[in-house]
Structure formats: structure tokens, C-alpha cells
C-alpha atoms as a PDB file:
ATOM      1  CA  UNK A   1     142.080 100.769  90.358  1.00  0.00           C
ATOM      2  CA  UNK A   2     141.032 100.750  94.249  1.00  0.00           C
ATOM      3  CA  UNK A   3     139.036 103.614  93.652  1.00  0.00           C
ATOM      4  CA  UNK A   4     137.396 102.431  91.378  1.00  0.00           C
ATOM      5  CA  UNK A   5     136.379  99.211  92.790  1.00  0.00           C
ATOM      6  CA  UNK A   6     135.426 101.076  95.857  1.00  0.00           C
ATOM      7  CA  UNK A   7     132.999 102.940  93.866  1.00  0.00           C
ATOM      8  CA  UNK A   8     131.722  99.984  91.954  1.00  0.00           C
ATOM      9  CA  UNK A   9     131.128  98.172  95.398  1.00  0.00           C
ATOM     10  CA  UNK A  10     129.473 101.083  96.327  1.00  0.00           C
ATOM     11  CA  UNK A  11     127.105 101.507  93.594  1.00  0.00           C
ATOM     12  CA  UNK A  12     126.315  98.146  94.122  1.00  0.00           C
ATOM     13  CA  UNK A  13     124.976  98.020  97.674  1.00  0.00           C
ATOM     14  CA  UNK A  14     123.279 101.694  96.687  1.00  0.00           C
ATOM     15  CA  UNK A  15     121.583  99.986  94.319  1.00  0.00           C
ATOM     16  CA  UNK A  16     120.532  96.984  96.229  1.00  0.00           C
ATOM     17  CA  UNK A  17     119.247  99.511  98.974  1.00  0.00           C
ATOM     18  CA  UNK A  18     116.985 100.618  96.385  1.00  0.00           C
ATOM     19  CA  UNK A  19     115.905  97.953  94.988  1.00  0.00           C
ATOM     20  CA  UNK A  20     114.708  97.477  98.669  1.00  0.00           C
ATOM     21  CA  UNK A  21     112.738 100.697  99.409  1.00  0.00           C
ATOM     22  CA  UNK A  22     110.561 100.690  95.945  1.00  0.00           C
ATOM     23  CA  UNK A  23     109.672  97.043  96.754  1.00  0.00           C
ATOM     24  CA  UNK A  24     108.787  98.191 100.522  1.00  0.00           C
ATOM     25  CA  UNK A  25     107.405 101.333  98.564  1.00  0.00           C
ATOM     26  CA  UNK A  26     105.064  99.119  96.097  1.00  0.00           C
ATOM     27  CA  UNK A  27     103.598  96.767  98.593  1.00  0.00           C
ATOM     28  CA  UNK A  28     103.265  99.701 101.486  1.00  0.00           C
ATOM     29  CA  UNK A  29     101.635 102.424  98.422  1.00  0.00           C
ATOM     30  CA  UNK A  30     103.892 104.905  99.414  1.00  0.00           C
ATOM     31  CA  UNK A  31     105.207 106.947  97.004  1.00  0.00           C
ATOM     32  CA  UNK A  32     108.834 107.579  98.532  1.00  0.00           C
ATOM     33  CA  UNK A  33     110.507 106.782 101.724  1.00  0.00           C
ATOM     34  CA  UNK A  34     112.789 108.049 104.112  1.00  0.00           C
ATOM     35  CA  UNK A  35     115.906 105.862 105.687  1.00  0.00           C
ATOM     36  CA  UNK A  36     117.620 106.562 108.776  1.00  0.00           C
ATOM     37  CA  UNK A  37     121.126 107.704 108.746  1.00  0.00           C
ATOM     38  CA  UNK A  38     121.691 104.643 111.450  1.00  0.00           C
ATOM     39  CA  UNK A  39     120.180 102.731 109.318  1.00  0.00           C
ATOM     40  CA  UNK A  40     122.497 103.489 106.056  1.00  0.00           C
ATOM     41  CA  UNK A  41     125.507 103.261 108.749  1.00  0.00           C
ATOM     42  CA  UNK A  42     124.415  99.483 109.413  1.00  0.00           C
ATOM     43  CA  UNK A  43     123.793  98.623 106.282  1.00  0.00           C
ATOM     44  CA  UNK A  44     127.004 100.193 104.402  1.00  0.00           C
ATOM     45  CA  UNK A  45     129.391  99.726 107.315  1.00  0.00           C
ATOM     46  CA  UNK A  46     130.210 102.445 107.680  1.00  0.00           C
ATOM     47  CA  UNK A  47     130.663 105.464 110.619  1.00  0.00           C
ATOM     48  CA  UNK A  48     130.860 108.443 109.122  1.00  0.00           C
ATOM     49  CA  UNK A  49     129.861 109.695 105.363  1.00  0.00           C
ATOM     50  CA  UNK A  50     132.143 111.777 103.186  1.00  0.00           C
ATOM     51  CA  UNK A  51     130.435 114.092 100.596  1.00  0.00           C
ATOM     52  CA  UNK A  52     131.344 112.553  97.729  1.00  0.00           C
ATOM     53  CA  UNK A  53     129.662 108.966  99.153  1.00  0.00           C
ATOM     54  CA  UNK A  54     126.375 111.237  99.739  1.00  0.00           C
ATOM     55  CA  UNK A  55     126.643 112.134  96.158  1.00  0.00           C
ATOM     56  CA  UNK A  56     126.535 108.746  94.861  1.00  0.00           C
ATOM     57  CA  UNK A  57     123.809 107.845  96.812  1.00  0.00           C
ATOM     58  CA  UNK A  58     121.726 110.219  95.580  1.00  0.00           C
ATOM     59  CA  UNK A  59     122.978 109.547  91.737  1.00  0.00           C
ATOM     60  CA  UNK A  60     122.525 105.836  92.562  1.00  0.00           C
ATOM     61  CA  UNK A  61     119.129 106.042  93.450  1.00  0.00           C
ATOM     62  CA  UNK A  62     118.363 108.359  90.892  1.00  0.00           C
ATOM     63  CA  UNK A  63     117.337 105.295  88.667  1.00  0.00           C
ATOM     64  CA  UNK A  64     114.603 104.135  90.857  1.00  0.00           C
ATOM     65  CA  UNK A  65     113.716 107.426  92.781  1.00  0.00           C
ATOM     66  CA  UNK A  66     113.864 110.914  90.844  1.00  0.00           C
ATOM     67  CA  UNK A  67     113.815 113.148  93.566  1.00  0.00           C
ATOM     68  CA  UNK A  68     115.864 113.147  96.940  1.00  0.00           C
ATOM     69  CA  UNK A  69     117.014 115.034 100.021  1.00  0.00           C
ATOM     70  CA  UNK A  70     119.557 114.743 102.383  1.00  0.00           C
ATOM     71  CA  UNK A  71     118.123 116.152 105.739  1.00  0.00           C
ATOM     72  CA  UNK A  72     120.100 117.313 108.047  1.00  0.00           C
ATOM     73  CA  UNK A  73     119.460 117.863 111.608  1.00  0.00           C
ATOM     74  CA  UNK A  74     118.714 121.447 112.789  1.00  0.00           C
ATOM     75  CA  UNK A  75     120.191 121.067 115.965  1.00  0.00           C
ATOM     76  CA  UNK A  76     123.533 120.575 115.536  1.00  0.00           C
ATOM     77  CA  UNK A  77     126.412 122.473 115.659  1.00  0.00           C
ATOM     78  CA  UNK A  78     128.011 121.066 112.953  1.00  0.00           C
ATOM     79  CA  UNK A  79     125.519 119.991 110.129  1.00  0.00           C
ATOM     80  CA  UNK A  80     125.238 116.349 109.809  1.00  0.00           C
ATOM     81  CA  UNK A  81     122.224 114.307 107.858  1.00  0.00           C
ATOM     82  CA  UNK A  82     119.887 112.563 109.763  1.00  0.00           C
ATOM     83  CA  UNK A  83     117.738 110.901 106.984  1.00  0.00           C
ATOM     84  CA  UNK A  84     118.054 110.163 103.269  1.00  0.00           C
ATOM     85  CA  UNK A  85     114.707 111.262 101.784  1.00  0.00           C
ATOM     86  CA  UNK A  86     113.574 109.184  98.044  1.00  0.00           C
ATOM     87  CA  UNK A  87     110.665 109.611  96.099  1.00  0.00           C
ATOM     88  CA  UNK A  88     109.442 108.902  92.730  1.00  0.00           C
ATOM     89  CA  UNK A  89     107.199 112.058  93.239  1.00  0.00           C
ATOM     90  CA  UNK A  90     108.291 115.389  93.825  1.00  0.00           C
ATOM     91  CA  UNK A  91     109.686 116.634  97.303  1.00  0.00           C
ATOM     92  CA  UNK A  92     111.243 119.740  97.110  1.00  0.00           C
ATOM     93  CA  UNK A  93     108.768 121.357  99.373  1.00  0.00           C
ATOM     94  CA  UNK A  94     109.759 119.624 102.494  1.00  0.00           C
ATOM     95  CA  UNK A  95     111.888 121.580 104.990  1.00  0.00           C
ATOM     96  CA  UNK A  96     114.657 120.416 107.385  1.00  0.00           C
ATOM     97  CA  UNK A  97     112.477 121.184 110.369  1.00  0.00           C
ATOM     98  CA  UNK A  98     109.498 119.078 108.875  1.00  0.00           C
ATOM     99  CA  UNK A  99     111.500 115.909 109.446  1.00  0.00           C
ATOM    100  CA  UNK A 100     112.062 116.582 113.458  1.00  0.00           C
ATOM    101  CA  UNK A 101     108.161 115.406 113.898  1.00  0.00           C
ATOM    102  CA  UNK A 102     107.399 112.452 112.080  1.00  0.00           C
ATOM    103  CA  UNK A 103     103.824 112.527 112.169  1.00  0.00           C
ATOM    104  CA  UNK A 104     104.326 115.764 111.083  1.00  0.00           C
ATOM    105  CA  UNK A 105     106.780 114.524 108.084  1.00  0.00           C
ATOM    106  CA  UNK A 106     104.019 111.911 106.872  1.00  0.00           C
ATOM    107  CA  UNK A 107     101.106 114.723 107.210  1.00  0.00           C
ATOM    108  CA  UNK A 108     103.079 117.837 105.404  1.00  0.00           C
ATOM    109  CA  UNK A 109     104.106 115.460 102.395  1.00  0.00           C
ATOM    110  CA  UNK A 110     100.552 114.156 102.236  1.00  0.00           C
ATOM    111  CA  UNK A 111      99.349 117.357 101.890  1.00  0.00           C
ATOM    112  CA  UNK A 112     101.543 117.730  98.659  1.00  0.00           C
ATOM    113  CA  UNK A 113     100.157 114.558  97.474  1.00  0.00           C
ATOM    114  CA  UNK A 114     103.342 112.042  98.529  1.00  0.00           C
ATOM    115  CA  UNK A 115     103.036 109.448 100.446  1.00  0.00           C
ATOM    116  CA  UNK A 116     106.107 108.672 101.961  1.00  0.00           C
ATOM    117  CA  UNK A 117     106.622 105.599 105.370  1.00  0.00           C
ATOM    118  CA  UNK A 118     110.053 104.928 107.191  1.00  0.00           C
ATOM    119  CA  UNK A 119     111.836 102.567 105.619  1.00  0.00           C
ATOM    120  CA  UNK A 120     113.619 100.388 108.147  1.00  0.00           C
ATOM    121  CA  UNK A 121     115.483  96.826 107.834  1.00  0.00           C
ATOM    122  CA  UNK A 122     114.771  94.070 110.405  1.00  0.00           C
ATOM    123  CA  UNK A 123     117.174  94.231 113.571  1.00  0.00           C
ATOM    124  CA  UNK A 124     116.481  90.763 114.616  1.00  0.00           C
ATOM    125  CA  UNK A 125     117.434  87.559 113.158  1.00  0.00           C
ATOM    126  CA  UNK A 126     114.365  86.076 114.184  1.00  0.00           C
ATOM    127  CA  UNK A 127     112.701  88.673 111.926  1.00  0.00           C
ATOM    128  CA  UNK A 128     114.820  87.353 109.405  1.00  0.00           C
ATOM    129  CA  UNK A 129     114.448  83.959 110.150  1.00  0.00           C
ATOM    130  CA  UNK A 130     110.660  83.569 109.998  1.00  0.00           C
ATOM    131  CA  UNK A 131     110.838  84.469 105.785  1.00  0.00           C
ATOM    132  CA  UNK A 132     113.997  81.970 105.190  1.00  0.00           C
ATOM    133  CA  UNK A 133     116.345  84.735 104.476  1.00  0.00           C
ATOM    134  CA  UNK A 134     118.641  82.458 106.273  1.00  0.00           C
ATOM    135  CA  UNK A 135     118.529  79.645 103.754  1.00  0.00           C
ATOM    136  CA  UNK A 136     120.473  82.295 101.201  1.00  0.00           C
ATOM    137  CA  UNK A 137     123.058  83.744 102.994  1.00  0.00           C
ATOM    138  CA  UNK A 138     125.454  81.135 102.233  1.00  0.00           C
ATOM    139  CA  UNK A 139     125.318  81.607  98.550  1.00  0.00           C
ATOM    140  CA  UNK A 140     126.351  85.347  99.131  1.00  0.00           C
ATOM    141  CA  UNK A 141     129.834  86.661  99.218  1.00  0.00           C
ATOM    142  CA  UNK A 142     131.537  86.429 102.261  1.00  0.00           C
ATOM    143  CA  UNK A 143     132.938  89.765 104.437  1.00  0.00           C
ATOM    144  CA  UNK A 144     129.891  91.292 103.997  1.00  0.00           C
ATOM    145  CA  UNK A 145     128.423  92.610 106.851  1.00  0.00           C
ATOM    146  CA  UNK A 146     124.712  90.432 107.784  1.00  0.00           C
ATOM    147  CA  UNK A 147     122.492  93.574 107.415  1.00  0.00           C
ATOM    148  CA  UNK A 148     123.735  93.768 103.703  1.00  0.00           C
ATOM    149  CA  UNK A 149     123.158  90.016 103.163  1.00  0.00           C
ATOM    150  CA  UNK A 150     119.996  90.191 104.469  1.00  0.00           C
ATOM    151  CA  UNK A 151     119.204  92.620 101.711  1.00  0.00           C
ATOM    152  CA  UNK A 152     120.656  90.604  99.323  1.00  0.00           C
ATOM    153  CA  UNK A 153     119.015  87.543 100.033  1.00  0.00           C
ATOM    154  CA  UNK A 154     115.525  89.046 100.197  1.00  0.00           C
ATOM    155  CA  UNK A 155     116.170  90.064  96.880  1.00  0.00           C
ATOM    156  CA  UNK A 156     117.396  87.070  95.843  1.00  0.00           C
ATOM    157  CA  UNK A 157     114.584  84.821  97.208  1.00  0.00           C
ATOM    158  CA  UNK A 158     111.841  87.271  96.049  1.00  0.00           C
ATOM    159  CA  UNK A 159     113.229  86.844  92.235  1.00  0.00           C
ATOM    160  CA  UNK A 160     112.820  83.152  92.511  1.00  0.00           C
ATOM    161  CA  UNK A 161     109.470  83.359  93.273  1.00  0.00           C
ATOM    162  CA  UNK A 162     110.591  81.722  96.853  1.00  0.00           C
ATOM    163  CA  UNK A 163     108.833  84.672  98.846  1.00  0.00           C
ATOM    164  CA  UNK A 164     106.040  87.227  98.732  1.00  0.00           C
ATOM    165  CA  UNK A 165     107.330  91.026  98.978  1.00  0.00           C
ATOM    166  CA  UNK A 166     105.448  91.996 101.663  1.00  0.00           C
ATOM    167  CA  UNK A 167     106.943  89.153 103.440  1.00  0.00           C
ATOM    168  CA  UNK A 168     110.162  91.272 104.716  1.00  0.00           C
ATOM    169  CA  UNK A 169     108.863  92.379 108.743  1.00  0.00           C
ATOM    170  CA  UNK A 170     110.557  95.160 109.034  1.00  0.00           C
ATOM    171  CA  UNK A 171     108.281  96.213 112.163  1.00  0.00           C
ATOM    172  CA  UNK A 172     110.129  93.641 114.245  1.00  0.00           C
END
């Protein structure tokens, strides 16, 4: 039963993660986006990521974003990813080593007609403040960490109509 509610909670803050990036995606015109392993750590809670969790992010945002890449860093010993690549277009022909340059990143996939940005979630709460993000949180379930509320409550604002998407400053 744990393990299955694990995986349930799981798919649930995937899925919430993606609902995120093709909103950011939408009002930005990219065509995919790429998050930041810190990023996912911060938003999930986590430290570390076991294989299997990698594989159901990937199948989790499989619904909103058909194609995906893990990309791991080329300069470590051990292999570790380093950003979690979505797109509703086709990637396959970025390489690790595109992804150490990020101008480079946004100018190779452009060149194979994707447009792909950064996806990245506010670090301040003053960010957070200025939409009324606040003024949700304590309808959401407590023990979950803010960065995961924050999501939540965009979300939740935006589908009453209480906020414009392009309204989440994530350049704060």
C-alpha cells in the first residue's frame, strides 16, 4: 500500500510540474523547456533521484510533453542528470554536451525548429507575493514543502480566473 501511495503522490506533483511548464511554455511560445535538476530537488523534496523516480517523470509528463531527455553532465565521474529536457516537438537531436552552453542549447534546438526557454520557479516570496499566490496556500494540504504549494496555488488561482498566466515572475 505505501508504495503505492508514494507513487500516486508522486504522479501527482509530476503532473502539477507539468501542468506548470506548458502554461510557462504557451505564454513564453516555446515549444519545450528544460528544468534544472536543483530545481526538481526543491520542488519534489528531495536529494537524490533513484531510477525508477526518473522513469516516472518522464512517463508522467508524457501526457503533456511527447518527447524528453534526461541530460546528464559530461563532467562527472559518476553520471548524474543535470536537467530534465520536455518538448511537445521532437528532441532527439540534442547532445549531452549541447546543454553545457546555454546559449548554445537555445541556438542548436532552434536550428531544428524547437524552441525551448529555462523553466525556473520563483525563489522569493516576494515574487510570489506580488500575484496573491499567498492568498491560496492555506487551502492546500499541509507538509508540503512551499515551492510545491506555490505550484499548486498558481494553478489553482489561474483556473478561477483569479490570475493571468503570464502573471507567474519567474525571473525574480
Amino acid at each position: 500500500m505505501k508504495i503505492f501511495e508514494y507513487r500516486d503522490g508522486a504522479r501527482n506533483q509530476h503532473r502539477s510540474i507539468a501542468l506548470l511548464a506548458v502554461i510557462q511554455c504557451w505564454v513564453r511560445g516555446w515549444d519545450g523547456a528544460v528544468i534544472k535538476r536543483l530545481d526538481l530537488e526543491r520542488i519534489l523534496s528531495l536529494q537524490k533521484f533513484k531510477q525508477e523516480r526518473l522513469e516516472w517523470l518522464i512517463e508522467d509528463f508524457s501526457s503533456y510533453f511527447p518527447h524528453s531527455r534526461l541530460i546528464y553532465a559530461t563532467i562527472q565521474v559518476a553520471p548524474t542528470f543535470q536537467f530534465f529536457c520536455v518538448s511537445r516537438k521532437n528532441i532527439d537531436f540534442l547532445n549531452e554536451g549541447d546543454f553545457d552552453s546555454w546559449p548554445i542549447t537555445v541556438e542548436k534546438a532552434a536550428a531544428g525548429g524547437v524552441h525551448v526557454g529555462m523553466l525556473e520557479i520563483p525563489k522569493t516570496r516576494t515574487a510570489l507575493n506580488a500575484i496573491g499566490v499567498d492568498q491560496a496556500l492555506p487551502f492546500l494540504r499541509a507538509g508540503t514543502n512551499y515551492y510545491e504549494s506555490v505550484i499548486s496555488a498558481y494553478l489553482l488561482l489561474l483556473s478561477q480566473g483569479k490570475i493571468p498566466p503570464e502573471s507567474l515572475n519567474t525571473q525574480d
